[in-house]
PDB file of N, CA and C in Angstrom:
ATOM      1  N   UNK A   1       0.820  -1.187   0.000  1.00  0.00           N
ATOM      2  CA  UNK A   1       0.000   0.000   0.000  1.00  0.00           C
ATOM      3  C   UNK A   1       0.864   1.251   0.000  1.00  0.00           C
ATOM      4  N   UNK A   2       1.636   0.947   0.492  1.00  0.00           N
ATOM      5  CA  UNK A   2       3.035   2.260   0.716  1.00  0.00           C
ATOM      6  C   UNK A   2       4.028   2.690  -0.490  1.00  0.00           C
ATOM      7  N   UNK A   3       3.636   1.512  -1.455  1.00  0.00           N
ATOM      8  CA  UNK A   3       4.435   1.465  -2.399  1.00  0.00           C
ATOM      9  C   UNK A   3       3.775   2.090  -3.586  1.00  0.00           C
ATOM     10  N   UNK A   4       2.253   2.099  -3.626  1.00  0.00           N
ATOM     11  CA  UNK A   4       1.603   2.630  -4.471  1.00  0.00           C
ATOM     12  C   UNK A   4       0.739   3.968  -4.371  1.00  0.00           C
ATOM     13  N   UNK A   5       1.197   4.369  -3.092  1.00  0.00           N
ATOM     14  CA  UNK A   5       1.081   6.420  -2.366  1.00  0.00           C
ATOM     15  C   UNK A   5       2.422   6.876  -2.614  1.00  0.00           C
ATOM     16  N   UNK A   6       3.406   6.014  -3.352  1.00  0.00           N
ATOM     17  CA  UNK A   6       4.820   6.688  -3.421  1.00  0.00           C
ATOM     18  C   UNK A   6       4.810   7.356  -4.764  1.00  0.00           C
ATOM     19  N   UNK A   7       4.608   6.017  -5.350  1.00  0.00           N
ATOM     20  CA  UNK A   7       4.286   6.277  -7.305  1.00  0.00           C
ATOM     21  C   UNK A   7       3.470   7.258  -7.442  1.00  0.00           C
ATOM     22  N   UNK A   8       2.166   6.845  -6.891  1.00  0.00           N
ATOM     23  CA  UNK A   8       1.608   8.046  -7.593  1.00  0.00           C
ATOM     24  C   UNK A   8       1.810   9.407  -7.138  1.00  0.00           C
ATOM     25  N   UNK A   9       2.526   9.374  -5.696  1.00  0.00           N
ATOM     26  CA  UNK A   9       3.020  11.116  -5.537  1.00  0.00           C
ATOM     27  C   UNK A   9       4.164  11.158  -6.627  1.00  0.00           C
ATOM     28  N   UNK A  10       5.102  10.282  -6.781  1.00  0.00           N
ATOM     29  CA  UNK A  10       5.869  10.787  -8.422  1.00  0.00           C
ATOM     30  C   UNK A  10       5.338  11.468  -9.605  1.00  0.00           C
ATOM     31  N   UNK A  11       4.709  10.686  -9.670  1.00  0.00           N
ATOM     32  CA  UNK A  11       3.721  10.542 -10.557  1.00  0.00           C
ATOM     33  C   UNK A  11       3.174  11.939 -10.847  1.00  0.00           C
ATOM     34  N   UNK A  12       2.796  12.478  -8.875  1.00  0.00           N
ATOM     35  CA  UNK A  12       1.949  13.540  -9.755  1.00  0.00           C
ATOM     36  C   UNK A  12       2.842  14.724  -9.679  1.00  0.00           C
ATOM     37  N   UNK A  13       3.919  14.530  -9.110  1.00  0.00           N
ATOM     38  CA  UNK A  13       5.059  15.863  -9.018  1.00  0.00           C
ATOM     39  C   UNK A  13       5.823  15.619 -10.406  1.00  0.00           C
ATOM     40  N   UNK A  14       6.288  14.243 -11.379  1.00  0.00           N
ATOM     41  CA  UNK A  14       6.085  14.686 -12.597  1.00  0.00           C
ATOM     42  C   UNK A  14       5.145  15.608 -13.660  1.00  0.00           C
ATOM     43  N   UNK A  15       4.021  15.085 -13.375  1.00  0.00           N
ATOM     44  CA  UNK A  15       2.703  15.877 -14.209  1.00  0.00           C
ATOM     45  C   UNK A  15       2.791  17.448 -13.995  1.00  0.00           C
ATOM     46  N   UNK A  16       3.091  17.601 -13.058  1.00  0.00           N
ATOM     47  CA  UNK A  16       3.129  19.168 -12.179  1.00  0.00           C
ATOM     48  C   UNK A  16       4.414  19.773 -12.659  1.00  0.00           C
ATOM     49  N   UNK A  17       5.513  19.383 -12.808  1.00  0.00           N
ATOM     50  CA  UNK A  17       6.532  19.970 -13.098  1.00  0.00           C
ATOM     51  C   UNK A  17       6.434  19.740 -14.853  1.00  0.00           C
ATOM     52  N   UNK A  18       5.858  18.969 -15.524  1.00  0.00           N
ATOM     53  CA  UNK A  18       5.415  19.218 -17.021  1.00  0.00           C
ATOM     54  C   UNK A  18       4.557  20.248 -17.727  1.00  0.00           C
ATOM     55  N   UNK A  19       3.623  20.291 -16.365  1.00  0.00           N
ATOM     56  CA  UNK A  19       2.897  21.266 -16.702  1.00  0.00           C
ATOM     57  C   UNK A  19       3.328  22.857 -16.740  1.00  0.00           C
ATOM     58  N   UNK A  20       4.510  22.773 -15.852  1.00  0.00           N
ATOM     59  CA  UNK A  20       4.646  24.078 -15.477  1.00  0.00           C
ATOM     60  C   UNK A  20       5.414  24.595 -16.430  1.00  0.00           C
ATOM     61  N   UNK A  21       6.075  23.383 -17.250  1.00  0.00           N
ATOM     62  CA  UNK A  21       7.123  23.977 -18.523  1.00  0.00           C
ATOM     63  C   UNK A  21       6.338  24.474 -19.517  1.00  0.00           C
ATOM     64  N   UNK A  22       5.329  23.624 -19.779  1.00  0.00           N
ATOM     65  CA  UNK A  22       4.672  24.182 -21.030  1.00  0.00           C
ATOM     66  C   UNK A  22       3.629  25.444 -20.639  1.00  0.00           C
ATOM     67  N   UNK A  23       3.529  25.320 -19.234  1.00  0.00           N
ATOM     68  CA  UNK A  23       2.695  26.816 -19.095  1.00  0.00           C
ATOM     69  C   UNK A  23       3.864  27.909 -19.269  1.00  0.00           C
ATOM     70  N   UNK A  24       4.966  28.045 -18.886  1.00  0.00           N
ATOM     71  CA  UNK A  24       5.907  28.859 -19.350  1.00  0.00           C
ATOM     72  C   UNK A  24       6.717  29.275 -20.491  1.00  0.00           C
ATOM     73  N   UNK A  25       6.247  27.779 -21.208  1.00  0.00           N
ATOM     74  CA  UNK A  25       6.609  28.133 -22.855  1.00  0.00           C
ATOM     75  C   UNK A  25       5.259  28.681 -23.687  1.00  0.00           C
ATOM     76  N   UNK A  26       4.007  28.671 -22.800  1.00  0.00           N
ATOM     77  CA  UNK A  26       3.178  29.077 -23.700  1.00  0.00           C
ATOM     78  C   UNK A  26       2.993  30.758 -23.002  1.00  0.00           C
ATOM     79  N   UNK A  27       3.326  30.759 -21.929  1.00  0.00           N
ATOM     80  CA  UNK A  27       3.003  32.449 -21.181  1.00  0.00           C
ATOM     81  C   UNK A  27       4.089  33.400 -22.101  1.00  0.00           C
ATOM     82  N   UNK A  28       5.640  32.627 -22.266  1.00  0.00           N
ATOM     83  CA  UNK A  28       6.242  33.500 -22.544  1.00  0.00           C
ATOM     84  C   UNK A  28       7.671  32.704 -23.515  1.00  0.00           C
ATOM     85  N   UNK A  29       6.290  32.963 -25.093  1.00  0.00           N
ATOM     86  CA  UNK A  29       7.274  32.397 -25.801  1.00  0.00           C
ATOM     87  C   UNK A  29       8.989  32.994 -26.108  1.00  0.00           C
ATOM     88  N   UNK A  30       9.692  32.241 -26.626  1.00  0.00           N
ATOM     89  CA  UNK A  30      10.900  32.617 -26.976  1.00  0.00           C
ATOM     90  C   UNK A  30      10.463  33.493 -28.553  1.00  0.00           C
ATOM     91  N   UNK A  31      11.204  34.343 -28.975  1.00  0.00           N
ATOM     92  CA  UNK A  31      11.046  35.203 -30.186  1.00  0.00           C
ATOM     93  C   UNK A  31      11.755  34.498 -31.419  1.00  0.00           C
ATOM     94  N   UNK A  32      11.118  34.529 -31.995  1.00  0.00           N
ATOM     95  CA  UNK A  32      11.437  33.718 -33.625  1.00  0.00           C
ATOM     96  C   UNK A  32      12.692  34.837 -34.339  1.00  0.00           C
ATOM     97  N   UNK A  33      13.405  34.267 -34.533  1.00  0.00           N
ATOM     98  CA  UNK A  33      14.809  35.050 -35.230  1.00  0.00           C
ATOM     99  C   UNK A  33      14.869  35.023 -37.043  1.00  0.00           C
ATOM    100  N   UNK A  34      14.081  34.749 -37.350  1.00  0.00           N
ATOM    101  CA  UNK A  34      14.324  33.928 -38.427  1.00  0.00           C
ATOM    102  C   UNK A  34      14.904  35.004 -39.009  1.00  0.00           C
ATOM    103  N   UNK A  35      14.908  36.268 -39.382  1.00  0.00           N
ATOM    104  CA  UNK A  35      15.000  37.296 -40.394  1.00  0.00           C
ATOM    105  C   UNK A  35      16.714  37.849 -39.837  1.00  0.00           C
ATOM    106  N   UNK A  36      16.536  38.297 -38.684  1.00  0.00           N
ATOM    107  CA  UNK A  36      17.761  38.873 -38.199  1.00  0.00           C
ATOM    108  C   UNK A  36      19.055  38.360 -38.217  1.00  0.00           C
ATOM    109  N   UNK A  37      18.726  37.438 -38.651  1.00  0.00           N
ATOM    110  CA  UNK A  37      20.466  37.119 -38.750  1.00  0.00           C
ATOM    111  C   UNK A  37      20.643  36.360 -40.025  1.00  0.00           C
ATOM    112  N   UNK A  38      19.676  36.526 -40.990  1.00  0.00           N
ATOM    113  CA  UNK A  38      19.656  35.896 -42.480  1.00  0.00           C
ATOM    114  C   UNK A  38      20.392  36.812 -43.150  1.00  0.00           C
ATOM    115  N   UNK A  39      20.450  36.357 -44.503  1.00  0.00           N
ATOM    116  CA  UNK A  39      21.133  36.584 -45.727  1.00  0.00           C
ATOM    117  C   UNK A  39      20.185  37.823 -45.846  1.00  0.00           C
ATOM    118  N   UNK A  40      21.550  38.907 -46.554  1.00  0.00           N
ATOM    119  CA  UNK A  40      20.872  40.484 -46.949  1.00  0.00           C
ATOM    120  C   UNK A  40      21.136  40.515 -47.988  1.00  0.00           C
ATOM    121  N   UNK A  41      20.850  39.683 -48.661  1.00  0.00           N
ATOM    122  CA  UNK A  41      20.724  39.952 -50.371  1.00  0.00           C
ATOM    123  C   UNK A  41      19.195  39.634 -50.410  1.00  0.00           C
ATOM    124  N   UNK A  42      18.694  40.312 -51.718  1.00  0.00           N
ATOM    125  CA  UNK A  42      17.342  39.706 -52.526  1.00  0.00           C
ATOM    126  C   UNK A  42      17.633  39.199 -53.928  1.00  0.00           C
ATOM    127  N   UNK A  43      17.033  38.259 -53.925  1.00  0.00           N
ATOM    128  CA  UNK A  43      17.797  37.785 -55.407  1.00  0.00           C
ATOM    129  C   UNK A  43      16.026  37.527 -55.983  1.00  0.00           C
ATOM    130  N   UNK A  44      15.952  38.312 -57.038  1.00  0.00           N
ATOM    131  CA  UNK A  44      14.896  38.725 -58.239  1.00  0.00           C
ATOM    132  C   UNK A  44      14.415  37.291 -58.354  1.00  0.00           C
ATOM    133  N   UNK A  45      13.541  37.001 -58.833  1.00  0.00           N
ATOM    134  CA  UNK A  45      13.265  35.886 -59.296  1.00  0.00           C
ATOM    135  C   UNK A  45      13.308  35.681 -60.632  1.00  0.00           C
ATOM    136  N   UNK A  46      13.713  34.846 -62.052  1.00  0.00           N
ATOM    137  CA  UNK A  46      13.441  34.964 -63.442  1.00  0.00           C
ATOM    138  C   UNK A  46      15.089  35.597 -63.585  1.00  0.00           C
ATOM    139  N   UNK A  47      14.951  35.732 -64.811  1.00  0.00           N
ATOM    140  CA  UNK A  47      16.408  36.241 -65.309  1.00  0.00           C
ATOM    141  C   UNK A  47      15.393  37.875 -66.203  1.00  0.00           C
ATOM    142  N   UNK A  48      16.330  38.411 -66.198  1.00  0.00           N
ATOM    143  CA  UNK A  48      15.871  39.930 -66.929  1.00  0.00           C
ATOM    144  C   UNK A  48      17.499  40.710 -67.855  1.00  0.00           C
ATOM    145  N   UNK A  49      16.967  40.967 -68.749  1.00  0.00           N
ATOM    146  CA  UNK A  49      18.073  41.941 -69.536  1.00  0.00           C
ATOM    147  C   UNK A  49      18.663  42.778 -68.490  1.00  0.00           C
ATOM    148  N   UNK A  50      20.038  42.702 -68.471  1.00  0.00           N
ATOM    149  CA  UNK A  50      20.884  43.501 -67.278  1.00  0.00           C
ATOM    150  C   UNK A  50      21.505  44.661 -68.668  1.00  0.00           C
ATOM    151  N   UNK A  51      21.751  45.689 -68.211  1.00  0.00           N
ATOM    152  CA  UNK A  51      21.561  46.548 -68.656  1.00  0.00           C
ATOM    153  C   UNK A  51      22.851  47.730 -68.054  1.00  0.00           C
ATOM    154  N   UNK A  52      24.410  47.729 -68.280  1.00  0.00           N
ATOM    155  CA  UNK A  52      25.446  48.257 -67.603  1.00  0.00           C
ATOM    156  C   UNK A  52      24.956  49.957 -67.551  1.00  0.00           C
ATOM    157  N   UNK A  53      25.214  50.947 -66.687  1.00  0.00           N
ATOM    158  CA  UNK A  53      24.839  52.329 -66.427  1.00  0.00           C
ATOM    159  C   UNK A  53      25.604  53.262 -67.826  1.00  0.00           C
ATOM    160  N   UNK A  54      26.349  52.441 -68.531  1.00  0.00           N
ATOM    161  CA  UNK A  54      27.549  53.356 -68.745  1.00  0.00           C
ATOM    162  C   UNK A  54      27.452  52.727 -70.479  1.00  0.00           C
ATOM    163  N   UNK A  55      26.450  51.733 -70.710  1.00  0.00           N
ATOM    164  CA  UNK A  55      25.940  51.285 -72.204  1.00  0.00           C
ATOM    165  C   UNK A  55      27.039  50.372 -72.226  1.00  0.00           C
ATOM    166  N   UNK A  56      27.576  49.678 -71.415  1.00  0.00           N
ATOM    167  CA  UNK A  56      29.104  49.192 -72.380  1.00  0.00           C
ATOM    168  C   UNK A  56      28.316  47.292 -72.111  1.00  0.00           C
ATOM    169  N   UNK A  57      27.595  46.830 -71.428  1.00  0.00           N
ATOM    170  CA  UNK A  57      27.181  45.726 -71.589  1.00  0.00           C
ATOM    171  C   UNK A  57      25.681  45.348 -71.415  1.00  0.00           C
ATOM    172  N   UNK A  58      24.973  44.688 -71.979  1.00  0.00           N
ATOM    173  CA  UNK A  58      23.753  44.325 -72.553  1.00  0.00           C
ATOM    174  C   UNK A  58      23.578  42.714 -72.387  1.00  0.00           C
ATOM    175  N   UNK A  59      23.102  41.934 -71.433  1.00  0.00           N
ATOM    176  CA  UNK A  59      23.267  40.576 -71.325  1.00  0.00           C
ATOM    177  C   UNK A  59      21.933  40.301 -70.620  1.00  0.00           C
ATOM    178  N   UNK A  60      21.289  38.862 -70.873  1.00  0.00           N
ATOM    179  CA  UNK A  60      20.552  38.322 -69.597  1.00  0.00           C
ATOM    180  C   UNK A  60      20.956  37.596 -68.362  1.00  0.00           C
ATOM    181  N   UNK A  61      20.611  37.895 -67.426  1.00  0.00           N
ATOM    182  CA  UNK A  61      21.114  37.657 -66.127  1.00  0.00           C
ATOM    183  C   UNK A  61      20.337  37.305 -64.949  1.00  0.00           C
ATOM    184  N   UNK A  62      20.686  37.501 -63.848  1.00  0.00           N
ATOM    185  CA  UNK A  62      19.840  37.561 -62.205  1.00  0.00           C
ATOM    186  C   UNK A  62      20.485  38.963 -61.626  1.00  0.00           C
ATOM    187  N   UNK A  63      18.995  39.529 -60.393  1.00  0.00           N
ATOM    188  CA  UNK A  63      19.377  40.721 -60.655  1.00  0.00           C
ATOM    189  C   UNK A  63      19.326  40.289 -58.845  1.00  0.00           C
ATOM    190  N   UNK A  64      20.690  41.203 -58.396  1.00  0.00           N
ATOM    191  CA  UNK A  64      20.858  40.546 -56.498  1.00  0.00           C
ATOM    192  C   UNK A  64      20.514  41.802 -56.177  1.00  0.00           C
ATOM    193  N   UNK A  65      19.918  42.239 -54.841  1.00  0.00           N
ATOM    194  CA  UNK A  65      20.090  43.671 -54.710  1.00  0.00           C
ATOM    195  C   UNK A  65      20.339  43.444 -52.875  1.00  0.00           C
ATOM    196  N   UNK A  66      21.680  44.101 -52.838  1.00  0.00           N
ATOM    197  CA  UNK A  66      22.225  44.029 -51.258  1.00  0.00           C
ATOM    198  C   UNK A  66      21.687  44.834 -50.528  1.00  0.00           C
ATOM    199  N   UNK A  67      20.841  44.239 -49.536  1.00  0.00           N
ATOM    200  CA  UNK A  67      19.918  45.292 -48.635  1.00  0.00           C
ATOM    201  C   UNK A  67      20.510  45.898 -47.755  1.00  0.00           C
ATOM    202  N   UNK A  68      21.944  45.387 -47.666  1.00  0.00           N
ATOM    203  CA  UNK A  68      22.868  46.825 -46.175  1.00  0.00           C
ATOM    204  C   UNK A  68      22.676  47.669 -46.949  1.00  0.00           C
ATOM    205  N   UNK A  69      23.106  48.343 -48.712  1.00  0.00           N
ATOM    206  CA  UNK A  69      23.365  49.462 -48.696  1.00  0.00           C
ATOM    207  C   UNK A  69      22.620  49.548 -50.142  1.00  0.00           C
ATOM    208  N   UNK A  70      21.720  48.979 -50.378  1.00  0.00           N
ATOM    209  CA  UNK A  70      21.019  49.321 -51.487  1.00  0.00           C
ATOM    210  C   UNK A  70      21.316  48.856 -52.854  1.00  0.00           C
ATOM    211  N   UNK A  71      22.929  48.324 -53.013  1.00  0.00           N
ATOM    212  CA  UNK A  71      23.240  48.007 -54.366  1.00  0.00           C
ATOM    213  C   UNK A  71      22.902  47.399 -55.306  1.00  0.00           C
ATOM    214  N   UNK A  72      22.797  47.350 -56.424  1.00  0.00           N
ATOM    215  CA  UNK A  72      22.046  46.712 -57.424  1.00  0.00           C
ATOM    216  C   UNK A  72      22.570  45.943 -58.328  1.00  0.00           C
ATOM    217  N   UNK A  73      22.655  44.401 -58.169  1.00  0.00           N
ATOM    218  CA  UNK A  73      24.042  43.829 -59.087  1.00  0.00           C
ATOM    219  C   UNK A  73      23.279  43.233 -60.224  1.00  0.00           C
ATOM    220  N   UNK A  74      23.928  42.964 -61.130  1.00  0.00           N
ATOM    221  CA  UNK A  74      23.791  41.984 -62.240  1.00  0.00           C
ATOM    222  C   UNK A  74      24.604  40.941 -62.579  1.00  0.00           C
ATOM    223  N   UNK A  75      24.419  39.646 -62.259  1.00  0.00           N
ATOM    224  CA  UNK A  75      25.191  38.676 -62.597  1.00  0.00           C
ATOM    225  C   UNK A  75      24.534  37.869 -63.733  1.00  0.00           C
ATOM    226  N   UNK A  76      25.805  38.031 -64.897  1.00  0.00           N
ATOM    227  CA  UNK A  76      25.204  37.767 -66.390  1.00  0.00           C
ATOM    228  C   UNK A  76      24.982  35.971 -65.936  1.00  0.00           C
ATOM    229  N   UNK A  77      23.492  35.146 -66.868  1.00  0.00           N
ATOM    230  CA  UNK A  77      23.925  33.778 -66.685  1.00  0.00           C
ATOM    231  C   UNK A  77      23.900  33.285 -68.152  1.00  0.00           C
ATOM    232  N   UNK A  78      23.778  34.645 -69.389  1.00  0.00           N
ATOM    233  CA  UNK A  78      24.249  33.999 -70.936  1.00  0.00           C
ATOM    234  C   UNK A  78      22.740  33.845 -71.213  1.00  0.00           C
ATOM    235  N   UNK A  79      22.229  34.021 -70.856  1.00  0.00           N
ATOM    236  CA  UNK A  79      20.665  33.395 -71.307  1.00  0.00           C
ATOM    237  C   UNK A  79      19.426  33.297 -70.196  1.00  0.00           C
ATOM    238  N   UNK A  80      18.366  32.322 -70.741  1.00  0.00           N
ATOM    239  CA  UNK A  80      17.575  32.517 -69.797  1.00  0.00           C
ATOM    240  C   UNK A  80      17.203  31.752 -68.113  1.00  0.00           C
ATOM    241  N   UNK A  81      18.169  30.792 -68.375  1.00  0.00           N
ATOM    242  CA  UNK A  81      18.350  29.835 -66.696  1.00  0.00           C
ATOM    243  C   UNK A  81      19.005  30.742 -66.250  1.00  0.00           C
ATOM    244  N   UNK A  82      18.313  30.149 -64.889  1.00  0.00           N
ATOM    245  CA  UNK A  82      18.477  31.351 -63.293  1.00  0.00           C
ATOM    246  C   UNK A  82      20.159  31.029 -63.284  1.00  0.00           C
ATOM    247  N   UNK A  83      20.639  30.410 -63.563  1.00  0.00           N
ATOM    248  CA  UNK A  83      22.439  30.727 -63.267  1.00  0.00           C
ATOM    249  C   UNK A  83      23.334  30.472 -64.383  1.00  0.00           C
ATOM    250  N   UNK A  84      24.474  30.130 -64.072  1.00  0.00           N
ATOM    251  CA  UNK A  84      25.350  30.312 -65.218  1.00  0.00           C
ATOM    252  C   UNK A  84      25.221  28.598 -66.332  1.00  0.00           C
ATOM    253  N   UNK A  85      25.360  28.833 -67.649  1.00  0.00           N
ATOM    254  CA  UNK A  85      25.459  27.888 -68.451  1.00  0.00           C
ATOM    255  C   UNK A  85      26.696  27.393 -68.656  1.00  0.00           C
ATOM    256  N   UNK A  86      27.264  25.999 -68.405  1.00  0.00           N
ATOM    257  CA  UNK A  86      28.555  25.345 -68.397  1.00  0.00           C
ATOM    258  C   UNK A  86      28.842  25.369 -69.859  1.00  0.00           C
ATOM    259  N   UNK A  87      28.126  25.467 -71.014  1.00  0.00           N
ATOM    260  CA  UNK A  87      28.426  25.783 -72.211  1.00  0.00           C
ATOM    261  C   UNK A  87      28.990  23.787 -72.837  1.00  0.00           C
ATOM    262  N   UNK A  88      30.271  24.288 -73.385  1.00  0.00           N
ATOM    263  CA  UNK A  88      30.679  22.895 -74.296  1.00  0.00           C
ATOM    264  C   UNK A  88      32.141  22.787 -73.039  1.00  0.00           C
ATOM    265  N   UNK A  89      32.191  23.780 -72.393  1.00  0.00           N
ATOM    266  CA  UNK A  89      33.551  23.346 -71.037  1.00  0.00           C
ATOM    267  C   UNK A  89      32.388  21.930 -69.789  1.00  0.00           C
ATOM    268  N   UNK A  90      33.899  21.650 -69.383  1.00  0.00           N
ATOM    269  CA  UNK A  90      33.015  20.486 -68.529  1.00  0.00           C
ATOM    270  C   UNK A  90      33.169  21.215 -66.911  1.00  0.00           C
ATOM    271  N   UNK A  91      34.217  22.164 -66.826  1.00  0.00           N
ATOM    272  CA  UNK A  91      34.271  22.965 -65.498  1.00  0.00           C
ATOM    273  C   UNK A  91      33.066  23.862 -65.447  1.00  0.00           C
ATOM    274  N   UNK A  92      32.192  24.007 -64.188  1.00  0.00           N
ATOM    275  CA  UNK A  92      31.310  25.427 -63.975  1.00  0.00           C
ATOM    276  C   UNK A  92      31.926  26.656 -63.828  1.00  0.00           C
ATOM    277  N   UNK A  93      30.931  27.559 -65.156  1.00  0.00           N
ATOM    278  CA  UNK A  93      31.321  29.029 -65.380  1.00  0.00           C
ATOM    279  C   UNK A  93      31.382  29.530 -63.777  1.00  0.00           C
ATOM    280  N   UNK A  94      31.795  30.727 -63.866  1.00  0.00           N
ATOM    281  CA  UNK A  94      31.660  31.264 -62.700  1.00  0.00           C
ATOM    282  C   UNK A  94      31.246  32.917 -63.342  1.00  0.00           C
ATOM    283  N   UNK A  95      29.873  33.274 -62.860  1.00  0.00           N
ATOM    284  CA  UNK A  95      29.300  34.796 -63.601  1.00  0.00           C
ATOM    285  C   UNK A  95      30.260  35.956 -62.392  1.00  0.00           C
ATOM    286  N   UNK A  96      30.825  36.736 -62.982  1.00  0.00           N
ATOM    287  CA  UNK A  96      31.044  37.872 -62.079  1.00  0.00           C
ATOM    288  C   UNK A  96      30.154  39.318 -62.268  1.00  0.00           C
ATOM    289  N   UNK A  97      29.340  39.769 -61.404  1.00  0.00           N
ATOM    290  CA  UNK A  97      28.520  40.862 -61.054  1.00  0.00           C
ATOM    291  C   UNK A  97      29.147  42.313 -61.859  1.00  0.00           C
ATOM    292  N   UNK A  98      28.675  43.087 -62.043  1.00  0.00           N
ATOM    293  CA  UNK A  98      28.714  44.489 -62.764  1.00  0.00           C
ATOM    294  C   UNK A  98      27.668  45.339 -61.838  1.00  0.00           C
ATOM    295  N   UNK A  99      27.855  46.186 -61.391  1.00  0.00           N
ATOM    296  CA  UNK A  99      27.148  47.192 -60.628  1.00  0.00           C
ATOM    297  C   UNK A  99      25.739  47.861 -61.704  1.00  0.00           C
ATOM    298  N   UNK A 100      24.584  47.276 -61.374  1.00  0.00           N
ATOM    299  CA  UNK A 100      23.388  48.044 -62.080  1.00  0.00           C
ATOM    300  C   UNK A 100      23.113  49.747 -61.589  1.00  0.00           C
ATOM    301  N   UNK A 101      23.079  49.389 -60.441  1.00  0.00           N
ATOM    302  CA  UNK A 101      22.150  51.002 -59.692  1.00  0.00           C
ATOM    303  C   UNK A 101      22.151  50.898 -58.208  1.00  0.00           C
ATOM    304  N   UNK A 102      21.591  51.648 -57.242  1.00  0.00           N
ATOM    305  CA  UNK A 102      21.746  51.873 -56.326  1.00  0.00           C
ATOM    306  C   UNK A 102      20.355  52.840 -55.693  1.00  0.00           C
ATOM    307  N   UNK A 103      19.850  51.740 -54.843  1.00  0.00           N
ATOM    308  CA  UNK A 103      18.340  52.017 -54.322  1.00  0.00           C
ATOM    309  C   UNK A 103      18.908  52.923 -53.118  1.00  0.00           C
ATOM    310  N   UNK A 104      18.105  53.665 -52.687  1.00  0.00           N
ATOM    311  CA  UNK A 104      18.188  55.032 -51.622  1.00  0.00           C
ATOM    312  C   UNK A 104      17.841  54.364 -50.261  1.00  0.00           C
ATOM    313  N   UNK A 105      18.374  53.480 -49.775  1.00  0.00           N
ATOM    314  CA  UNK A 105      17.333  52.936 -48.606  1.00  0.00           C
ATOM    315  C   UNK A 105      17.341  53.611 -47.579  1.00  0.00           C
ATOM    316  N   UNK A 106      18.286  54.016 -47.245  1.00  0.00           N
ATOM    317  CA  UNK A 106      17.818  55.485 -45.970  1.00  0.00           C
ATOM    318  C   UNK A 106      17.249  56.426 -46.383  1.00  0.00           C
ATOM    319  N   UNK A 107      16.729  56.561 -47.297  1.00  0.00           N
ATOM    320  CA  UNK A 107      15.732  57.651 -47.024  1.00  0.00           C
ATOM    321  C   UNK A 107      14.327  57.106 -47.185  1.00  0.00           C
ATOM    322  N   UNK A 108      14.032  56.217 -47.056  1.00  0.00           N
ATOM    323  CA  UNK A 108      13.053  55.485 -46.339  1.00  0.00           C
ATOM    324  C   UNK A 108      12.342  56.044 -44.770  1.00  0.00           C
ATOM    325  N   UNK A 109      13.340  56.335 -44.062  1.00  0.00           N
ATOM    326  CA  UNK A 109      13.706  56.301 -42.892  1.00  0.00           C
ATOM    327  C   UNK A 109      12.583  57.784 -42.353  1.00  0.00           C
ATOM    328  N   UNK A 110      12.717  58.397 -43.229  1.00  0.00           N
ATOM    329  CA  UNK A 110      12.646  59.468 -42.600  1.00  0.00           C
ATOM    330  C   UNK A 110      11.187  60.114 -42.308  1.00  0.00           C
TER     331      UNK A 110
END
């Protein structure tokens, strides 16, 4: 009889100390991070005619735009797939970026 007023006081000081976790994870959730410490690029979706400021290049590409400071890249991929075409080489191209433009993002701010 002594053995089964033991268990179930375990028993119920488990249940009680379960309960109290999830009442504290539900009173006071933890904050979802997901954004703050991600990647600060936006990368366009589709490929679009990239278009150099200065007329000297004309290509289709992906268009990245770096959200610290607004920049606006173009990385040519030769055509219309989202990245670069390996062509008739058996090594992967590697596209290097050309500066499009430059979005104002602080003055957003104001």
């Amino acid at each position: 009889m002594h053995k089964d007023r033991s268990v179930n006081f375990l028993l119920l000081v488990i249940a009680v100390l379960l309960a109290a976790i999830v009442l504290h994870l539900y009173l006071s959730p933890s904050p979802v991070l997901a954004q703050s410490e991600g990647c600060s690029f936006f990368v366009e979706p589709g490929t679009s005619m990239l278009r150099a400021p200065d007329a000297s290049r004309q290509v289709m590409g992906k268009v990245i735009i770096d959200m610290r400071n607004g920049n606006v890249w173009g990385f040519p991929t030769l055509g219309h797939e989202p990245y670069p075409a390996a062509g008739p080489n058996s090594t992967p191209p590697t596209s290097h970026p050309f500066l499009l433009g430059k979005f104002a993002l602080t003055e957003m701010e104001k």
